[in-house]
Protein backbone atom coordinates (compact mmCIF):
# COMPACT_ATOMS: atom_id res chain seq x y z
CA UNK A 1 123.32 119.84 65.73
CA UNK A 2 121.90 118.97 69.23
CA UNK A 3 121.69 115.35 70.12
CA UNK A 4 118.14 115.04 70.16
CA UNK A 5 118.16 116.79 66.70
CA UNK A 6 120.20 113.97 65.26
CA UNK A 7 118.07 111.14 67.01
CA UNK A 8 115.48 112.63 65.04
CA UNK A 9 117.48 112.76 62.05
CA UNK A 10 118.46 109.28 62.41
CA UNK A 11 114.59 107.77 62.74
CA UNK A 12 113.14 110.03 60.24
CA UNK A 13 116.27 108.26 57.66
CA UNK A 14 114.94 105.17 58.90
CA UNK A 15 111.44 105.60 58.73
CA UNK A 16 112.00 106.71 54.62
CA UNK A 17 114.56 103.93 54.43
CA UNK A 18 111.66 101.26 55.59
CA UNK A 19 109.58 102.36 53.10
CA UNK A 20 111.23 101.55 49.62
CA UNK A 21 109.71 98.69 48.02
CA UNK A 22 112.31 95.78 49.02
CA UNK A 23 113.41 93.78 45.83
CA UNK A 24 112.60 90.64 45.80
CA UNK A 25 115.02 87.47 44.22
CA UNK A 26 112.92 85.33 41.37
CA UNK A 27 112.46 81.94 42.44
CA UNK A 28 114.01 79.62 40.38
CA UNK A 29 112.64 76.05 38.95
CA UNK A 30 115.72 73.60 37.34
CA UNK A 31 114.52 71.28 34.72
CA UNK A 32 116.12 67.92 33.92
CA UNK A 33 113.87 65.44 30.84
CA UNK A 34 116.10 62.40 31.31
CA UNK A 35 115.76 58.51 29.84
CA UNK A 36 118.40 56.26 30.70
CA UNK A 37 120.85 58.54 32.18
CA UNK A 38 121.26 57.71 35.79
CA UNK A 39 124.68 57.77 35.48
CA UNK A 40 124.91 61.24 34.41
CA UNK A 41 121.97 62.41 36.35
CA UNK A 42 123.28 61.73 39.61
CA UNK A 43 126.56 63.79 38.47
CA UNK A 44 124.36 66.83 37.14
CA UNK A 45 122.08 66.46 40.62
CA UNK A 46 125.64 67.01 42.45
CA UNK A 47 126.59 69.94 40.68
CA UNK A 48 123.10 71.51 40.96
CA UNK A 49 123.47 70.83 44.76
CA UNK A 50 126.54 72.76 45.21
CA UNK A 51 125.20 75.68 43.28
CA UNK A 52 126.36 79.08 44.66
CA UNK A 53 122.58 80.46 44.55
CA UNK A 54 120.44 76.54 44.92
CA UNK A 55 117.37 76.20 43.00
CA UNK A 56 114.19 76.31 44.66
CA UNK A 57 113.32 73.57 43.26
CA UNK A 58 114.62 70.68 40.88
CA UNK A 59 112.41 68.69 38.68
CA UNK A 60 113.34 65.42 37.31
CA UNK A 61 111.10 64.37 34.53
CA UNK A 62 111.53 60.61 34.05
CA UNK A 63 110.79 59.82 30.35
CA UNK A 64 109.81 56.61 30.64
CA UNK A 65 113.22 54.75 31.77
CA UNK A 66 114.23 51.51 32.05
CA UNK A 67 117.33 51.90 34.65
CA UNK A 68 117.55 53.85 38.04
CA UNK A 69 117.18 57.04 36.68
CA UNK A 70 113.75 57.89 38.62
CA UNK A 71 115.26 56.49 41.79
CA UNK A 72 118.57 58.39 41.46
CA UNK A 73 116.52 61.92 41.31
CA UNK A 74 114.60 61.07 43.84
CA UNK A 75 117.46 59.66 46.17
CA UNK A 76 118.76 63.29 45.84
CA UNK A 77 115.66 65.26 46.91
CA UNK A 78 114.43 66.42 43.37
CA UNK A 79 110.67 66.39 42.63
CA UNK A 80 109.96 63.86 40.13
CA UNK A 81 107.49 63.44 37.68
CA UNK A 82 106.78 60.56 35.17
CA UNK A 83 106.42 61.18 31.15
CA UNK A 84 105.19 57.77 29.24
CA UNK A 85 104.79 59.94 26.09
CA UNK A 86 108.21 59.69 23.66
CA UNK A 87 110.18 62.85 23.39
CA UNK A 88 112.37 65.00 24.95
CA UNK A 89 110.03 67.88 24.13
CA UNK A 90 107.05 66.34 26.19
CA UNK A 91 109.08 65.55 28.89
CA UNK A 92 110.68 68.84 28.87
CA UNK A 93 107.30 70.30 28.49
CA UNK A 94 105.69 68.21 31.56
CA UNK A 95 108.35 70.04 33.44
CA UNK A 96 107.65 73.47 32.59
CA UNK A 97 104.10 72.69 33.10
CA UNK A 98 104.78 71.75 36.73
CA UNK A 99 107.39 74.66 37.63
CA UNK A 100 106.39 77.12 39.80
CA UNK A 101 109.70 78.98 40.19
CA UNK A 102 109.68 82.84 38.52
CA UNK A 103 112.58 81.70 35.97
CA UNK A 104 112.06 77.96 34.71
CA UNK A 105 116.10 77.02 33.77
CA UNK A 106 116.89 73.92 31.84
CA UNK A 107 119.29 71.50 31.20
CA UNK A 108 120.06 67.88 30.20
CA UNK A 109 121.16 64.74 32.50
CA UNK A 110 124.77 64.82 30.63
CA UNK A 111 125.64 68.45 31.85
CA UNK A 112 127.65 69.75 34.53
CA UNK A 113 126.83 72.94 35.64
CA UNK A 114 129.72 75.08 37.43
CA UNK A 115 128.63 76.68 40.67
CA UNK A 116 128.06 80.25 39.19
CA UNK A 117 125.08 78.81 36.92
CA UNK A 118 122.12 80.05 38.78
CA UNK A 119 123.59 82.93 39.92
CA UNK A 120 124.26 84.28 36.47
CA UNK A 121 121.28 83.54 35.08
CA UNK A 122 119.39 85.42 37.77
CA UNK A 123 121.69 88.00 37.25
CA UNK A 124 121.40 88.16 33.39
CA UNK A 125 117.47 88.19 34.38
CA UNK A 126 118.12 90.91 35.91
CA UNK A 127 119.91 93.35 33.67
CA UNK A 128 117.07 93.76 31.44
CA UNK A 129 112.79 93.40 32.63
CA UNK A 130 112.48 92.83 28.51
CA UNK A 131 114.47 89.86 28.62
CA UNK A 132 111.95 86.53 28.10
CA UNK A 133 114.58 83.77 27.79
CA UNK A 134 118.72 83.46 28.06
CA UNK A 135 120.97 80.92 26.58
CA UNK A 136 124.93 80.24 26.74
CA UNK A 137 127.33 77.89 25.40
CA UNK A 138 129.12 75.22 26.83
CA UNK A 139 132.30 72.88 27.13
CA UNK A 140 132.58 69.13 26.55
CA UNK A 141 133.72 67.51 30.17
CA UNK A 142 134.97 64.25 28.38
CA UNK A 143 136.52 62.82 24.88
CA UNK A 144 139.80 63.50 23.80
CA UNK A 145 141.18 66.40 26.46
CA UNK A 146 142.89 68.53 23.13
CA UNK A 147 139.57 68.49 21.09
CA UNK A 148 137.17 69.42 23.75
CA UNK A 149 137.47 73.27 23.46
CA UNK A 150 138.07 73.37 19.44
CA UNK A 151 134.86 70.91 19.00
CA UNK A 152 132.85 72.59 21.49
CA UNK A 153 132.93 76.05 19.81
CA UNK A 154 132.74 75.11 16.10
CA UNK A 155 129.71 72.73 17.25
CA UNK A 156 128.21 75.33 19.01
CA UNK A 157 129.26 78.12 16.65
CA UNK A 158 128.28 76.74 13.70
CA UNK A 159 124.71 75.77 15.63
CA UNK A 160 124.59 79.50 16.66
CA UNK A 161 125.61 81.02 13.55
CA UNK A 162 123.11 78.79 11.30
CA UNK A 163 119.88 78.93 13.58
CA UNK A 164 120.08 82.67 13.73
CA UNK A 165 120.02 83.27 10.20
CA UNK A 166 117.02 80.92 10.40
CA UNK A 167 115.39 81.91 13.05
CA UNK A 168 116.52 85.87 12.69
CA UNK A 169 117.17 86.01 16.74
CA UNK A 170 120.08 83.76 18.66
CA UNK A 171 118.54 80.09 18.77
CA UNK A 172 118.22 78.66 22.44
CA UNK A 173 120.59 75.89 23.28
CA UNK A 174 118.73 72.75 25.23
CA UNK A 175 121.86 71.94 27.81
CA UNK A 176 122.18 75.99 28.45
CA UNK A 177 118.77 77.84 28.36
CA UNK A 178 116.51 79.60 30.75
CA UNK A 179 113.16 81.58 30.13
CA UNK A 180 110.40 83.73 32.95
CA UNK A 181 107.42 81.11 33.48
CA UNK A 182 104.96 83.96 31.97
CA UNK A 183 106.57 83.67 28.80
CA UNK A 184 106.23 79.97 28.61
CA UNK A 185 102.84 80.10 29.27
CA UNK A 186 102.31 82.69 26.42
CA UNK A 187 103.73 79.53 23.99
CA UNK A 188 103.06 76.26 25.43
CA UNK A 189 99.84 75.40 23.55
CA UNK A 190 102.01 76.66 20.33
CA UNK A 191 104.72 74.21 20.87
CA UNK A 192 105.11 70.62 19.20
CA UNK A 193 105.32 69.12 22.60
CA UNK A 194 103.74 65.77 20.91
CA UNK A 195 106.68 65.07 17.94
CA UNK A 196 109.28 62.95 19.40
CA UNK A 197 111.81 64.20 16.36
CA UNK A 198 112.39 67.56 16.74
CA UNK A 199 114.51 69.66 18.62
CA UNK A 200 112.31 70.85 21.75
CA UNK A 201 115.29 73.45 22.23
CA UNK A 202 115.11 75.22 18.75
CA UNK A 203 111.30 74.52 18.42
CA UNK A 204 111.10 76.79 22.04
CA UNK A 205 113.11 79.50 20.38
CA UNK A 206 111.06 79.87 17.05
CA UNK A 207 107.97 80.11 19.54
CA UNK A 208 109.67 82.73 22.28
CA UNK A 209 111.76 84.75 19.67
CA UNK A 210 108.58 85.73 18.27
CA UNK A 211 107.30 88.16 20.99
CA UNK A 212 110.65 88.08 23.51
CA UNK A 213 114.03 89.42 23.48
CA UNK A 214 116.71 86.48 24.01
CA UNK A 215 119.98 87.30 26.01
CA UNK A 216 123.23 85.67 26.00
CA UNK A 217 124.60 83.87 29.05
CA UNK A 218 128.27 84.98 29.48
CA UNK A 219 131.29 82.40 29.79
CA UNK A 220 130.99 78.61 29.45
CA UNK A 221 129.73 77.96 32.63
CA UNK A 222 127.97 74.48 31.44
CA UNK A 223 129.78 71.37 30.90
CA UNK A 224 128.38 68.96 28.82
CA UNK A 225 129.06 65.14 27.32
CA UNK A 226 130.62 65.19 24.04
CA UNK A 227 128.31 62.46 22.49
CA UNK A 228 126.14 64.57 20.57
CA UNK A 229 129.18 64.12 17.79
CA UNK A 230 129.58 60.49 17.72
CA UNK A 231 128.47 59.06 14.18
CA UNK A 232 124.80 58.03 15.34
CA UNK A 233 123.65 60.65 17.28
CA UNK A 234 125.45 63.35 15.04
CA UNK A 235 123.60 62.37 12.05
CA UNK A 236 120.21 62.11 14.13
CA UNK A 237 120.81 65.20 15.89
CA UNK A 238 120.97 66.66 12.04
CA UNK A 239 117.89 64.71 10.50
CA UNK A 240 115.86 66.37 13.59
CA UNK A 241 117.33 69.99 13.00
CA UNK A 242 115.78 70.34 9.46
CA UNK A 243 112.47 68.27 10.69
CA UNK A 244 112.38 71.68 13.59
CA UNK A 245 112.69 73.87 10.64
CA UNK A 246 110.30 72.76 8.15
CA UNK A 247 106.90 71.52 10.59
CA UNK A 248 107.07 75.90 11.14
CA UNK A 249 106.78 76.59 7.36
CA UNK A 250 105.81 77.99 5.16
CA UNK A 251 104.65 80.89 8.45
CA UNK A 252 108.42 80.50 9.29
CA UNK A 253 110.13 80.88 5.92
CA UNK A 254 113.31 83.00 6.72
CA UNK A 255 112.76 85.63 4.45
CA UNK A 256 108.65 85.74 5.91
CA UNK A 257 110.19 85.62 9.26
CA UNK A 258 112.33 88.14 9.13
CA UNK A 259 110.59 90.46 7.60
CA UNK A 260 107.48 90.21 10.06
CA UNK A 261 110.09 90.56 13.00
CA UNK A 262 111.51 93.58 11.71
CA UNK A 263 107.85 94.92 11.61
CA UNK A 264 107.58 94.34 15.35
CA UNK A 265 110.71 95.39 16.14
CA UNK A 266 109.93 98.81 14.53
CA UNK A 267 106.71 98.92 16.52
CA UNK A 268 108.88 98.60 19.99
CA UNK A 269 111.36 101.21 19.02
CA UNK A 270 115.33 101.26 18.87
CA UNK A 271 116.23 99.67 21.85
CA UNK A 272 114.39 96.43 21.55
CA UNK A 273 116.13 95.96 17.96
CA UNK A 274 119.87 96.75 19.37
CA UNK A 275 118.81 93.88 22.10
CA UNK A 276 117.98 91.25 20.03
C-alpha cells in the first residue's frame, strides 16, 4: 500500500470514527434530608468529597434544625434547601424535587460512603437502560467492633428478606438507594411525602417497584451509624414499618400485589421477570 493510500486510509477511519454518537456520563444529584446531625453531616460531606467519580451536585435538605447542621452543608459547598414540614419523606422529597442530575442518589447524614459509591452506581445504571432505581446494603462504622458485621446483615437481611415478600420486588434501603429522575417524576404526586411516620425509603419502593425494575448495588460500599438498633429508635423504626405497609392497602395487599405484578411482568416478557 502506497503512502498516500494509507493517509487516505487513515482519515477516512477517522472521519467514520468522528461520527459514532459519543456516550455521554449521567449527571448525578446526592441527596442528604438531615435534622440535627451536623456532626455526622460534616463526616458524610467529607466522604462525598473524596468520591472517586464527585457528584455534580450535593443537596442538603435542612429539616428544620436546631444546631449547625444548615451551616455545616453549606460551609462545604453543598446546595441547601430548607424543609419546615416534619418528615424525613418531605425533606427527602424537597430534594428530589430540586435535583437536576440524570440519577438522583440518596443517603442519610449518619453514612459514610467509601470512594467507589458513585462510581458503582453509575456503573450499575449502566448495565441495564430498564433499570429505574438501585439499592445496596451497608456496614455499621461504630458500636461494638465484633457485632458490627453480624448486626449489620441480619438487620439488613431480615429487612430485605421481609419487605420483598411484601412488596414482591427487593425493597429500597434509605442510607443506600439511587433511582433516574424520570422515574421519580412518574411517582412523586403518588408518594406520602406529607406523613411524618412512615418510611419514605420503603414507601418509594412500593411506588417505583410498580412500573421499574430495581437492581442490587454490589458490596457494602456504605457505612452507616449503628443507632437504628438502640431500644428507642428500634422500636420506632418498627411502629413506622407496619404504618408504610398498611396506608397502601387494601390496593397493596401482598397476595393483590403480587398477582397484578406478575400480570405486568408477563406483558414485558421473560427478561424483565428474571431482572426483578
Amino acid at each position: 500500500m502506497t503512502e498516500r493510500t494509507e493517509e487516505h486510509e487513515s482519515e477516512r477511519a477517522g472521519s467514520v470514527q468522528s461520527r459514532k454518537p459519543s456516550v455521554r456520563s449521567p449527571t448525578t444529584s446526592v441527596v442528604i434530608p438531615v435534622k440535627d446531625d451536623a456532626v455526622l453531616l460534616a463526616r458524610c460531606l467529607r466522604a462525598l468529597h473524596a468520591q472517586e467519580s464527585p457528584a455534580d451536585e450535593i443537596i442538603v435538605v435542612d429539616n428544620d434544625s436546631s444546631d449547625a447542621s444548615a451551616s455545616v452543608a453549606r460551609a462545604s459547598g453543598a446546595r441547601v434547601l430548607t424543609c419546615i414540614e416534619p418528615g424525613i419523606s418531605a425533606a427527602a422529597s424537597t430534594g428530589y424535587d430540586a435535583a437536576g442530575g440524570d440519577l438522583i442518589l440518596r443517603l442519610d447524614a449518619d453514612c459514610e460512603p467509601d470512594p467507589d459509591w458513585i462510581s458503582a452506581v453509575v456503573t450499575t445504571f449502566g448495565e441495564d437502560e430498564r433499570t429505574g432505581a438501585v439499592t445496596g446494603h451497608a456496614r455499621f462504622t461504630d458500636g461494638p467492633a465484633a457485632l458490627r458485621l453480624p448486626l449489620a446483615r441480619l438487620y439488613l437481611g431480615a429487612y430485605t428478606s421481609l419487605l420483598s415478600v411484601t412488596l414482591g420486588h427487593r425493597p429500597l434501603f434509605g442510607s443506600n438507594l439511587a433511582f433516574r429522575r424520570e422515574a421519580w417524576h412518574a411517582v412523586r404526586a403518588d408518594v406520602h411525602r406529607g406523613d411524618p411516620h412512615i418510611h419514605d425509603d420503603l414507601d418509594l419502593a412500593f411506588h417505583l417497584g410498580e412500573n421499574h425494575r430495581i437492581a442490587r448495588l454490589p458490596g457494602e460500599s456504605m457505612g452507616m451509624s449503628m443507632r437504628p438498633l438502640t431500644a428507642g429508635q428500634f422500636g420506632r423504626r418498627v411502629h413506622r414499618g407496619f404504618r408504610s405497609v398498611l396506608v397502601h392497602w387494601p390496593r397493596d395487599f401482598p397476595p393483590v400485589r403480587w398477582a397484578r405484578l406478575a400480570v405486568r411482568r408477563r406483558r414485558r416478557g421473560p427478561a424483565s421477570r428474571r431482572t426483578r
